[in-house]
PDB file of N, CA and C in Angstrom:
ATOM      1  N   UNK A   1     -56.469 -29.625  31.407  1.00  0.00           N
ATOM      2  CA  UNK A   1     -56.824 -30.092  32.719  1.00  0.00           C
ATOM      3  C   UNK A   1     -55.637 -30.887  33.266  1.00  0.00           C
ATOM      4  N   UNK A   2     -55.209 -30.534  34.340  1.00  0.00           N
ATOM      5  CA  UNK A   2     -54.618 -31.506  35.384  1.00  0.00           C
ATOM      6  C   UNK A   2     -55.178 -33.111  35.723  1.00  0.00           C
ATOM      7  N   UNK A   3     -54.298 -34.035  35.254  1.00  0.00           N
ATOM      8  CA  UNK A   3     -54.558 -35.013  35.033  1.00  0.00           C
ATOM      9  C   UNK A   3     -53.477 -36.226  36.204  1.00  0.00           C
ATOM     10  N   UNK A   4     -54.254 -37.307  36.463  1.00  0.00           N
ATOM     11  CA  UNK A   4     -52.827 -38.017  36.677  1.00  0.00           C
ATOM     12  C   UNK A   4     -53.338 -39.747  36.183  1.00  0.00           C
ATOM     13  N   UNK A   5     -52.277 -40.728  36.113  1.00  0.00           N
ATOM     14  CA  UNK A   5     -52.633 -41.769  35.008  1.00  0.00           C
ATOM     15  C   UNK A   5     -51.523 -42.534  36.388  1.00  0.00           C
ATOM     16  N   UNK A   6     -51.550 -43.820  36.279  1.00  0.00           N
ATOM     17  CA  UNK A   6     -51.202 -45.196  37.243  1.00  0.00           C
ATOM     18  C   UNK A   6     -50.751 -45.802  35.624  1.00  0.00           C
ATOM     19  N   UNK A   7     -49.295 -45.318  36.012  1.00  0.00           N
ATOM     20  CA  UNK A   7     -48.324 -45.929  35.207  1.00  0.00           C
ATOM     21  C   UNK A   7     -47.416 -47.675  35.486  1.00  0.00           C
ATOM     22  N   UNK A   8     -47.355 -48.683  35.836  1.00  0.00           N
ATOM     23  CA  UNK A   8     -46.982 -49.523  36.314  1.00  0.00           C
ATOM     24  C   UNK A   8     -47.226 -49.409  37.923  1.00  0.00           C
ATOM     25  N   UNK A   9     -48.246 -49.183  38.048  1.00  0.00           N
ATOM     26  CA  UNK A   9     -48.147 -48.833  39.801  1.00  0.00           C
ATOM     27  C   UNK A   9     -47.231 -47.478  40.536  1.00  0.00           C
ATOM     28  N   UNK A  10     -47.347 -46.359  39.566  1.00  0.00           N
ATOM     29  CA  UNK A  10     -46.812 -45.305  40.255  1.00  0.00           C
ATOM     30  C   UNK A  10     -47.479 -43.856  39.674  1.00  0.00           C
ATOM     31  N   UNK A  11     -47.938 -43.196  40.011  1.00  0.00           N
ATOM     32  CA  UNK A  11     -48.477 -41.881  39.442  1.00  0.00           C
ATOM     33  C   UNK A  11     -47.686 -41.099  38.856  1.00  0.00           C
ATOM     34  N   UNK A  12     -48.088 -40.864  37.669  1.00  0.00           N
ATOM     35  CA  UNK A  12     -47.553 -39.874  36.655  1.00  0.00           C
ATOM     36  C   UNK A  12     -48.778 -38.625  36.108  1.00  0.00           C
ATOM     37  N   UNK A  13     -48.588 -37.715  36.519  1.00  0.00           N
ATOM     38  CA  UNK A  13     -49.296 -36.519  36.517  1.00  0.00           C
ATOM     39  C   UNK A  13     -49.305 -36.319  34.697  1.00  0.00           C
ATOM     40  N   UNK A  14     -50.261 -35.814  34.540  1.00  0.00           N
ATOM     41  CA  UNK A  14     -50.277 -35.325  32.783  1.00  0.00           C
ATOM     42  C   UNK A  14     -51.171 -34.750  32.488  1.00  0.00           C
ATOM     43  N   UNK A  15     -51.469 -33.487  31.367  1.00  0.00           N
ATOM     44  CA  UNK A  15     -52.020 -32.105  30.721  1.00  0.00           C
ATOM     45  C   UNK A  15     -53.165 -32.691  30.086  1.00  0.00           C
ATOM     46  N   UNK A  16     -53.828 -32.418  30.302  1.00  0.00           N
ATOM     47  CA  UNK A  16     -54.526 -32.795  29.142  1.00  0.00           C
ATOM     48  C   UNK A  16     -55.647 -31.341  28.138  1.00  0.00           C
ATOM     49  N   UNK A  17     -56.145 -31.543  26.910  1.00  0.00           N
ATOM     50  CA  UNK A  17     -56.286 -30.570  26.022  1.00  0.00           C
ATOM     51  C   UNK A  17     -58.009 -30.315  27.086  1.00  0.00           C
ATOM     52  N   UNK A  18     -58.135 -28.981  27.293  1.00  0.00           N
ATOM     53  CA  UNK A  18     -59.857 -28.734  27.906  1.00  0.00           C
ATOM     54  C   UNK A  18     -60.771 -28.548  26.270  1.00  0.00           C
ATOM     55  N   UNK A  19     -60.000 -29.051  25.330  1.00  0.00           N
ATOM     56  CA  UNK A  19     -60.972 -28.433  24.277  1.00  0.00           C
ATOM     57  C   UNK A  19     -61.309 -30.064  23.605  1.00  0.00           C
ATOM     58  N   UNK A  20     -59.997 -30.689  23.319  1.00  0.00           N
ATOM     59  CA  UNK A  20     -60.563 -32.361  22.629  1.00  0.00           C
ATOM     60  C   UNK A  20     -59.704 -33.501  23.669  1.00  0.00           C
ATOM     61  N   UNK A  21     -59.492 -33.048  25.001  1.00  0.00           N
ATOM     62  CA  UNK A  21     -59.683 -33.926  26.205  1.00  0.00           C
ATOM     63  C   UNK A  21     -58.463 -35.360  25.765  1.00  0.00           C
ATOM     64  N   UNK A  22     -57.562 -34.671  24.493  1.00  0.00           N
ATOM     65  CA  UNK A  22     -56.616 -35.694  24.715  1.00  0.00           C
ATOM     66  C   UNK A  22     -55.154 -34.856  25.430  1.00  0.00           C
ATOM     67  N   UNK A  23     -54.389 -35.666  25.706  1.00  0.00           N
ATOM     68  CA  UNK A  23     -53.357 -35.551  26.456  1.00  0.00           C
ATOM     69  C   UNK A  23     -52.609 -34.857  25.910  1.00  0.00           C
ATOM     70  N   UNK A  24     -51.494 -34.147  26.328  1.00  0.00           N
ATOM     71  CA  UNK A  24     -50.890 -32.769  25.982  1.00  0.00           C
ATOM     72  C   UNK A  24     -49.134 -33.814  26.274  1.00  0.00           C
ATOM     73  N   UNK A  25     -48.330 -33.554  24.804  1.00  0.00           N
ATOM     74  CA  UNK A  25     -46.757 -34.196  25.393  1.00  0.00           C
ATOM     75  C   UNK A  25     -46.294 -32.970  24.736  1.00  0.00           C
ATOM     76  N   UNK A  26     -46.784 -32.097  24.469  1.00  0.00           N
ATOM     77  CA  UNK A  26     -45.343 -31.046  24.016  1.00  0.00           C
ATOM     78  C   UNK A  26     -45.786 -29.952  24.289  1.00  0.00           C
ATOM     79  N   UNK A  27     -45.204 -29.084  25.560  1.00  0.00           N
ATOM     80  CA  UNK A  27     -45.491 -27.793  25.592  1.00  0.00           C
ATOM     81  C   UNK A  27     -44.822 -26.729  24.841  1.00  0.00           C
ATOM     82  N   UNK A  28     -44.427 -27.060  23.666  1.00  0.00           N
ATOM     83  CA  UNK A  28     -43.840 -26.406  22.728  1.00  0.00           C
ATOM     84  C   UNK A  28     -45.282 -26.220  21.416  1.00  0.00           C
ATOM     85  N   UNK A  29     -45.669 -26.927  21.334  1.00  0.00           N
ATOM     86  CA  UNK A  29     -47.203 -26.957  20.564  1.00  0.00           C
ATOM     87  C   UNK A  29     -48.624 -26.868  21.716  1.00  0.00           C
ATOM     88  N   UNK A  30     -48.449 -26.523  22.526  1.00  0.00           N
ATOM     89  CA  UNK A  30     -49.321 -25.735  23.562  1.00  0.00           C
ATOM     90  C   UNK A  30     -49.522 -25.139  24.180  1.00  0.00           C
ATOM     91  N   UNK A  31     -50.761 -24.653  24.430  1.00  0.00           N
ATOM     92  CA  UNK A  31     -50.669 -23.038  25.300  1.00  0.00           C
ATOM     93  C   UNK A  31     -51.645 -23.025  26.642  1.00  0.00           C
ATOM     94  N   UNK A  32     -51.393 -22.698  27.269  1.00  0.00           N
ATOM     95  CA  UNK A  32     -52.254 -22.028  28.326  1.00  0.00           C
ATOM     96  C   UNK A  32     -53.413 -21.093  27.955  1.00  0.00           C
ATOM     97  N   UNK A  33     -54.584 -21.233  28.464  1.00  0.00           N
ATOM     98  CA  UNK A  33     -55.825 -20.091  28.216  1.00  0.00           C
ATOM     99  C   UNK A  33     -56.012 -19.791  28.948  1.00  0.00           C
ATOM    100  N   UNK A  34     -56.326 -18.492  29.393  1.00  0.00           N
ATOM    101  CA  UNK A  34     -56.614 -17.700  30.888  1.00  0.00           C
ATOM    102  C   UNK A  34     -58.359 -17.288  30.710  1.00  0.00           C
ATOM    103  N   UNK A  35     -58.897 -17.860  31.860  1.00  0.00           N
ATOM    104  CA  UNK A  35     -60.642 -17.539  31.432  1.00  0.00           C
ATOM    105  C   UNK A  35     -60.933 -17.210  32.906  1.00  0.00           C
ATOM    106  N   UNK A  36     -61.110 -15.805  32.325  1.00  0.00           N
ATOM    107  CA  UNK A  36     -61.794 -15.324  33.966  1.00  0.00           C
ATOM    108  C   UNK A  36     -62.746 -15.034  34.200  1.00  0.00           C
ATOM    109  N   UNK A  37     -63.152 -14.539  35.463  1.00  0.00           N
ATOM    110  CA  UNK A  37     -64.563 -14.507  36.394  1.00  0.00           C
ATOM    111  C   UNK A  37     -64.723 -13.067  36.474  1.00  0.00           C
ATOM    112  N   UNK A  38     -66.382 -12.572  36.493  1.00  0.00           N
ATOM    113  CA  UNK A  38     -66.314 -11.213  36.259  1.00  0.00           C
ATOM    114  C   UNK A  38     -66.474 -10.887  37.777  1.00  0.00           C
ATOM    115  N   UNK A  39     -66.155  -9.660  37.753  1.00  0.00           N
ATOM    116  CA  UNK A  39     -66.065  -8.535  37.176  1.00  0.00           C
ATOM    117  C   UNK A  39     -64.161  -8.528  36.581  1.00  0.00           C
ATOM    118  N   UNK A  40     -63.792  -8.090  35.956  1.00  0.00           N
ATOM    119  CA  UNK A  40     -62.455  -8.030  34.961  1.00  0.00           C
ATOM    120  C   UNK A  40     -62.380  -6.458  35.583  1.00  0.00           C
ATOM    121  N   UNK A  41     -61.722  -6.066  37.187  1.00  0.00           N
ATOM    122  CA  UNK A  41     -61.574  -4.688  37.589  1.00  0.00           C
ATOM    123  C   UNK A  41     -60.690  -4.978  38.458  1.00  0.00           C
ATOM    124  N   UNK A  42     -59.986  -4.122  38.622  1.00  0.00           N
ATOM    125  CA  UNK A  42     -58.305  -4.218  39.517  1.00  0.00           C
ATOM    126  C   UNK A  42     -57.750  -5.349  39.773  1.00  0.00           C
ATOM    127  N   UNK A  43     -57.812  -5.918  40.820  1.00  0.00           N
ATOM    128  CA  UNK A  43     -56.976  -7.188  40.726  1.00  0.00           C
ATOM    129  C   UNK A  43     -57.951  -8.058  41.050  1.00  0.00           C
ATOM    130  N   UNK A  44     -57.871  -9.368  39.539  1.00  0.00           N
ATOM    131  CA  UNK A  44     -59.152 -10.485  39.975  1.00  0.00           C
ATOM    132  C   UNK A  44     -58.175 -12.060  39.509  1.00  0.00           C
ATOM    133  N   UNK A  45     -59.105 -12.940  39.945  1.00  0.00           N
ATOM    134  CA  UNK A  45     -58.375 -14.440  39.338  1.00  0.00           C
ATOM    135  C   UNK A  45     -59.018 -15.180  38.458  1.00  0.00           C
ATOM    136  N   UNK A  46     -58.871 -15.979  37.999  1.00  0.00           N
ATOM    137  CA  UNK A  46     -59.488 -16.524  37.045  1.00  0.00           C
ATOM    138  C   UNK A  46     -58.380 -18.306  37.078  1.00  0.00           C
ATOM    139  N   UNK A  47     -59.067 -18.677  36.046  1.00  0.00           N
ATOM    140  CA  UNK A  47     -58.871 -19.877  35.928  1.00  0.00           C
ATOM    141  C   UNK A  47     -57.817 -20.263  34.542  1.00  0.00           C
ATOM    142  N   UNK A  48     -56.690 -21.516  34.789  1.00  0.00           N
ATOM    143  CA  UNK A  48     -56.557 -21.710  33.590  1.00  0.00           C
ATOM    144  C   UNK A  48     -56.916 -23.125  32.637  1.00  0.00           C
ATOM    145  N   UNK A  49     -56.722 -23.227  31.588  1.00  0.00           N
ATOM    146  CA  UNK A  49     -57.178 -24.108  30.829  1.00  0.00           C
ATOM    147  C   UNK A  49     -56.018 -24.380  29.588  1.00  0.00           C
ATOM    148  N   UNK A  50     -56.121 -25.734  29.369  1.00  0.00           N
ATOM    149  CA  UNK A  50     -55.048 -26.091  28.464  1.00  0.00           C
ATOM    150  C   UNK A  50     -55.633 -26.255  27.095  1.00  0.00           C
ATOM    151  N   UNK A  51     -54.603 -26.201  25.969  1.00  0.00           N
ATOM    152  CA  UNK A  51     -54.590 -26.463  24.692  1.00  0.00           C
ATOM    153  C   UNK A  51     -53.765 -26.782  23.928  1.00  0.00           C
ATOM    154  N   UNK A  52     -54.290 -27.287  22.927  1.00  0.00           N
ATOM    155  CA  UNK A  52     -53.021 -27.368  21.765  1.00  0.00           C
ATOM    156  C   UNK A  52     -53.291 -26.298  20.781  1.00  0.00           C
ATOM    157  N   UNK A  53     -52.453 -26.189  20.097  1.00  0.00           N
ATOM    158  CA  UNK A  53     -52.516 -24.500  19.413  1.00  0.00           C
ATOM    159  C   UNK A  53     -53.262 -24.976  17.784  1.00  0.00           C
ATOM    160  N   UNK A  54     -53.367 -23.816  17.530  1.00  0.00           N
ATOM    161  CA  UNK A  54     -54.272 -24.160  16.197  1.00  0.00           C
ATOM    162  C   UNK A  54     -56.095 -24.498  16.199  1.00  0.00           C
ATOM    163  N   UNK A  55     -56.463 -25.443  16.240  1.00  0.00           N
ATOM    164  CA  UNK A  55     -58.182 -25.762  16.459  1.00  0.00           C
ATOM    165  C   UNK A  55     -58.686 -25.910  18.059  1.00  0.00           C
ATOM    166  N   UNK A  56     -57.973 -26.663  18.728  1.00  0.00           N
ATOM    167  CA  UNK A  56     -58.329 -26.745  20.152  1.00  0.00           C
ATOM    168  C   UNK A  56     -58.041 -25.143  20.819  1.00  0.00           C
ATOM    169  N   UNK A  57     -57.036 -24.043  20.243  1.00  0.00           N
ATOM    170  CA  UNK A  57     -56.946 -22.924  20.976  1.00  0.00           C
ATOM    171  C   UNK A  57     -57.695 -21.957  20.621  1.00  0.00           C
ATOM    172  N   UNK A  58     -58.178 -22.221  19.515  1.00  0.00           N
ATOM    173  CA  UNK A  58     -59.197 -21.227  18.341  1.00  0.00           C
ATOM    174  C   UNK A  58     -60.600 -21.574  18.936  1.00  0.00           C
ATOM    175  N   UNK A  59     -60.875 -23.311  19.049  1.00  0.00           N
ATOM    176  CA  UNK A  59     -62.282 -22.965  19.923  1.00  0.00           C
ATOM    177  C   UNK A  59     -62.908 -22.957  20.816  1.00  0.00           C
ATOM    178  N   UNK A  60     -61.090 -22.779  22.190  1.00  0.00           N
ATOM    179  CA  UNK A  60     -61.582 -22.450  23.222  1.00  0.00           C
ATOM    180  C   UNK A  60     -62.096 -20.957  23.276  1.00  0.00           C
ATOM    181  N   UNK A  61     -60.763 -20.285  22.691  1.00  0.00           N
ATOM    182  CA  UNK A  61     -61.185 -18.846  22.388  1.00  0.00           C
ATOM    183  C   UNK A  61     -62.415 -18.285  22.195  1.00  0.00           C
ATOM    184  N   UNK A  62     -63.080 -19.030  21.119  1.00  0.00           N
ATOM    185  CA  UNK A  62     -64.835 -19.078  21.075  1.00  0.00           C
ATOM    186  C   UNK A  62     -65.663 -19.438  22.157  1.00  0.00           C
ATOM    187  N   UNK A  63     -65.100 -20.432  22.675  1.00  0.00           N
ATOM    188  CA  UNK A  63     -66.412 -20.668  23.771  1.00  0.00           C
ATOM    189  C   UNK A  63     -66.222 -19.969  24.382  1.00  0.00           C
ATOM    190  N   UNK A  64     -65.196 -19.044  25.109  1.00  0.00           N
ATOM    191  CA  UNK A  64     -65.155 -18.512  26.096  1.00  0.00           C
ATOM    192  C   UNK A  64     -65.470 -17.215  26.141  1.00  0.00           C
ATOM    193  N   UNK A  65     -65.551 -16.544  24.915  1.00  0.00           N
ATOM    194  CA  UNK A  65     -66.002 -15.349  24.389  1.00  0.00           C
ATOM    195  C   UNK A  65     -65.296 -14.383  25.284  1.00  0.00           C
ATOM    196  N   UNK A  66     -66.281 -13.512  26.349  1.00  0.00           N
ATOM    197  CA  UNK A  66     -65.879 -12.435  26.847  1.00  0.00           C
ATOM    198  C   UNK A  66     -65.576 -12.815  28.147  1.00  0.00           C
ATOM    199  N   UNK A  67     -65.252 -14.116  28.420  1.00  0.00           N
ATOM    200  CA  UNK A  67     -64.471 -14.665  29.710  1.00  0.00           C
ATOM    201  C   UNK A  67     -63.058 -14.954  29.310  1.00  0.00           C
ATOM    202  N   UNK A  68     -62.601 -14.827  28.316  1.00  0.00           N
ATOM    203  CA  UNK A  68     -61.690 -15.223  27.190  1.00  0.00           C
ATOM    204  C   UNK A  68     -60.308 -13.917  27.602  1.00  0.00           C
ATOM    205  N   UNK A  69     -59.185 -14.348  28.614  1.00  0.00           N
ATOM    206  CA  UNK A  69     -58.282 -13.128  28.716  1.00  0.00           C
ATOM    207  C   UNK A  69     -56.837 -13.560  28.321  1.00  0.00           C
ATOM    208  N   UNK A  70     -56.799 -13.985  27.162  1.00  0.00           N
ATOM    209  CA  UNK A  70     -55.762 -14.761  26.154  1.00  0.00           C
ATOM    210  C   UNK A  70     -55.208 -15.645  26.757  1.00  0.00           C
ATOM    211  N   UNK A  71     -54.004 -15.585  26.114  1.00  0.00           N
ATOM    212  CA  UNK A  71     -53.214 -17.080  26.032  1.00  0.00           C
ATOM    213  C   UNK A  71     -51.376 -16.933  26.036  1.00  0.00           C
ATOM    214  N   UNK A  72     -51.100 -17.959  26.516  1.00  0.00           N
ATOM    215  CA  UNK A  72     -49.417 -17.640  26.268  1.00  0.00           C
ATOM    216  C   UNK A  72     -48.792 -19.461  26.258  1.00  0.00           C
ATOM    217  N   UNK A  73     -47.681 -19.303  25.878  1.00  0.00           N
ATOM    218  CA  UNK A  73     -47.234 -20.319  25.165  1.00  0.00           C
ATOM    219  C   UNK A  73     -46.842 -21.611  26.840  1.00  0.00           C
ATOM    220  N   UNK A  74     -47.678 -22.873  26.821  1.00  0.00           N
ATOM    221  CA  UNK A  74     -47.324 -23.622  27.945  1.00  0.00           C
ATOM    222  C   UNK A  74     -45.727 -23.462  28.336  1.00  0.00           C
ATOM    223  N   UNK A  75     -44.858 -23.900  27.582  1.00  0.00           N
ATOM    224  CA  UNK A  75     -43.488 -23.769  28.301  1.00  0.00           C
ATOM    225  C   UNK A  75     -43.314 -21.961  28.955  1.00  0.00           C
ATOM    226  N   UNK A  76     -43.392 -21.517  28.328  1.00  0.00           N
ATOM    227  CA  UNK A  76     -43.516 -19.912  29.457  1.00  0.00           C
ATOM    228  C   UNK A  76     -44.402 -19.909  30.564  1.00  0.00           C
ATOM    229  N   UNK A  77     -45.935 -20.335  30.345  1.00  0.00           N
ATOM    230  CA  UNK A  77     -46.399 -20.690  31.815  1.00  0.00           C
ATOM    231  C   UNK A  77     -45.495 -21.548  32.455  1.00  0.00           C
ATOM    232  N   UNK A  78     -45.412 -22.373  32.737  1.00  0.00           N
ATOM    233  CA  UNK A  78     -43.974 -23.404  33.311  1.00  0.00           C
ATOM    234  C   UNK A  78     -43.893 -22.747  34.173  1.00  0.00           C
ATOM    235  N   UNK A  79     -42.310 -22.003  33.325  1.00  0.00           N
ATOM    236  CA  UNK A  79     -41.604 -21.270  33.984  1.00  0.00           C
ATOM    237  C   UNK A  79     -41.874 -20.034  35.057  1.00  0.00           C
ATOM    238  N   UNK A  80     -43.323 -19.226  34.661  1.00  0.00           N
ATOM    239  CA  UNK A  80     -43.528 -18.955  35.883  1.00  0.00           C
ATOM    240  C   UNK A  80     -43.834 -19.469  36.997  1.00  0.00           C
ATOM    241  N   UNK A  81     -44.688 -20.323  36.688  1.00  0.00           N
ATOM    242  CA  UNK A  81     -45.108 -21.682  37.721  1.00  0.00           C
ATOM    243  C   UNK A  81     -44.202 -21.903  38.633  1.00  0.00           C
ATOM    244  N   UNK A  82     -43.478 -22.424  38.131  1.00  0.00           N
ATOM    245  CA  UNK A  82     -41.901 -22.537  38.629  1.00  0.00           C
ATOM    246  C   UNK A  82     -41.092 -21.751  39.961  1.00  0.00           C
ATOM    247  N   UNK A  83     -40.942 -20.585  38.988  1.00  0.00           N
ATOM    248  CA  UNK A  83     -40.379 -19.409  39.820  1.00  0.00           C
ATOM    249  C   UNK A  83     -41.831 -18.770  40.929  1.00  0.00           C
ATOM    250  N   UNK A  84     -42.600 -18.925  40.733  1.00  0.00           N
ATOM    251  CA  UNK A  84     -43.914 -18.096  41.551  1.00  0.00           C
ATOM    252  C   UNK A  84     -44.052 -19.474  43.229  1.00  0.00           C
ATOM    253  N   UNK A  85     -43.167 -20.698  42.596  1.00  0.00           N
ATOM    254  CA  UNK A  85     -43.676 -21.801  43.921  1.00  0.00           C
ATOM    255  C   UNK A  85     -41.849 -21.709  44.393  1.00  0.00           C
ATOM    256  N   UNK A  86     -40.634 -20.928  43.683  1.00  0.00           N
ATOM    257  CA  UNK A  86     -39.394 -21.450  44.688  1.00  0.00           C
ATOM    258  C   UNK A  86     -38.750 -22.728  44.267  1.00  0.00           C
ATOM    259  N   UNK A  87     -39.115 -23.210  42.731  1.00  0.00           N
ATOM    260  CA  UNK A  87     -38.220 -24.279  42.118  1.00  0.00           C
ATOM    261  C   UNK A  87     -37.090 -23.621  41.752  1.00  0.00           C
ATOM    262  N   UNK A  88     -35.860 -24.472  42.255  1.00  0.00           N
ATOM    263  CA  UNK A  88     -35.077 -23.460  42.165  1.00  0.00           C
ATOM    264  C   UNK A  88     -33.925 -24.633  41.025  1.00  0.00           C
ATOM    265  N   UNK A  89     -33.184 -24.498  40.323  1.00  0.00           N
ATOM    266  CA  UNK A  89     -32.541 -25.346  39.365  1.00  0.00           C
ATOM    267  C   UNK A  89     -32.024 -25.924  40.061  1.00  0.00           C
ATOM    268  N   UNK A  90     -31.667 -26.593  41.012  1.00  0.00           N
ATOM    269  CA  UNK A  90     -30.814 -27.890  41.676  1.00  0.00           C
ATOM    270  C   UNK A  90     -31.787 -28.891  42.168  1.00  0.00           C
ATOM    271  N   UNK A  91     -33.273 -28.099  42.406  1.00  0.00           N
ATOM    272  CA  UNK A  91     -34.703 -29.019  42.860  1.00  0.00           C
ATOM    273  C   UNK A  91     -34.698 -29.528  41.339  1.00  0.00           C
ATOM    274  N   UNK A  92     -34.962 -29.224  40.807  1.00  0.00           N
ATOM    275  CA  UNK A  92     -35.334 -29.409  39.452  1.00  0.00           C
ATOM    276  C   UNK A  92     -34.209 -30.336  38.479  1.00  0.00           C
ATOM    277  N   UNK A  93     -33.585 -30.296  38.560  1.00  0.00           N
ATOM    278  CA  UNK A  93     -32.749 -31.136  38.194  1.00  0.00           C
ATOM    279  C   UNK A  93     -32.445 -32.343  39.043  1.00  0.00           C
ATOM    280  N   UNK A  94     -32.519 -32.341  40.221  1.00  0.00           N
ATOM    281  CA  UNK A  94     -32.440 -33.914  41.102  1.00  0.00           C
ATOM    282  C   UNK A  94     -34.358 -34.344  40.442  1.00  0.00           C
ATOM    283  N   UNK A  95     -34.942 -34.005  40.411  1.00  0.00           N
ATOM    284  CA  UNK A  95     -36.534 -34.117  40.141  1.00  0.00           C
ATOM    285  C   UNK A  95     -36.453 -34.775  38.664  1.00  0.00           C
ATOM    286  N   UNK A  96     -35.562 -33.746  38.170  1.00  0.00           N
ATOM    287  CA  UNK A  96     -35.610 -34.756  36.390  1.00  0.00           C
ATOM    288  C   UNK A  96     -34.806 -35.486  36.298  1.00  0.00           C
ATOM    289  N   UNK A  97     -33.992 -35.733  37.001  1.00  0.00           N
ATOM    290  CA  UNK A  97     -32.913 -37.222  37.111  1.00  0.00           C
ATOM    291  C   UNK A  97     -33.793 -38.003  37.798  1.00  0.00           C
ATOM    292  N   UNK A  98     -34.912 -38.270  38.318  1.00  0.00           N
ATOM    293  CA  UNK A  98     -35.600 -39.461  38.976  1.00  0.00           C
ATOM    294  C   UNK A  98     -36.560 -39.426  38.220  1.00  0.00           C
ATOM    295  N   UNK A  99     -37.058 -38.436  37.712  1.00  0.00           N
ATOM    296  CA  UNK A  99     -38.001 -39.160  36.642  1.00  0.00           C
ATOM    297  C   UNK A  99     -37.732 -39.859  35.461  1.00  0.00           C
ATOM    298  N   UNK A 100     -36.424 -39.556  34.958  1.00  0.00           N
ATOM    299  CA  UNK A 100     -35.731 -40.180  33.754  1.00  0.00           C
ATOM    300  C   UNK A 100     -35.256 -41.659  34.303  1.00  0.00           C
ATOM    301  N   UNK A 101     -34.780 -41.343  35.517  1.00  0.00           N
ATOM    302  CA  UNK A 101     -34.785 -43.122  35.988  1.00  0.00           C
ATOM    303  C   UNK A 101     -35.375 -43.613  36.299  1.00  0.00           C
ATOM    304  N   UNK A 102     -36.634 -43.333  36.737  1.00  0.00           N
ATOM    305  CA  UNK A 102     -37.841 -44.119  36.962  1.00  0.00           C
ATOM    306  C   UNK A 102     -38.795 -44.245  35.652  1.00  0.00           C
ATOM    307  N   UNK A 103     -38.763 -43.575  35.196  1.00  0.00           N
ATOM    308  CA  UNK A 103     -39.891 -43.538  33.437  1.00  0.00           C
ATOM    309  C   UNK A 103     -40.784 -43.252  34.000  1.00  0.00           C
ATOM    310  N   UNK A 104     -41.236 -42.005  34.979  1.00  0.00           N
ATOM    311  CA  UNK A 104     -42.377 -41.328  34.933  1.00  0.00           C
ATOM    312  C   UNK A 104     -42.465 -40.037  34.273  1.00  0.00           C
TER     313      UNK A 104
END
């Protein structure tokens, strides 16, 4: 889940797990779950949902059964994210130089 937290008086956005609802710091040990809405026929949308890999991704997988249209590794979602909104590497890099100087 999309999260945001009031860090010293400034908003800092953060992941959190939809399966044990704690906070997500490494998208290298988490994944994205894709759970969609039926009917599953030509082109449909669905929703996503976060995890950490191992028990939280194993029992979302379960709950979601046959709404359940896998998973891919968070840092690769990112990056489409990314490219699908027009972040382009010079946004992105002035963006992570102010967050590194600000500590958000």
């Amino acid at each position: 889940m999309l999260k945001y937290k009031i860090i010293e008086g400034k908003v800092s956005p953060i992941i959190t797990c939809d399966n044990c609802n704690s906070r997500i710091d490494n998208a290298g040990t988490s994944a994205v779950v894709y759970h969609t809405t039926f009917p599953k026929e030509g082109d449909y949308e669905g929703q996503v949902l976060f995890a950490h890999k191992g028990t939280c991704l194993d029992t979302l997988e379960q709950k979601l059964a046959d709404r359940y249209d896998g998973w891919e590794e968070l840092e690769r979602f990112l990056s489409f994210l990314t490219h699908n909104v027009k972040l382009t590497s010079e946004n992105i890099n002035d963006t992570l130089k102010f967050n590194w100087e600000t500590g958000i």
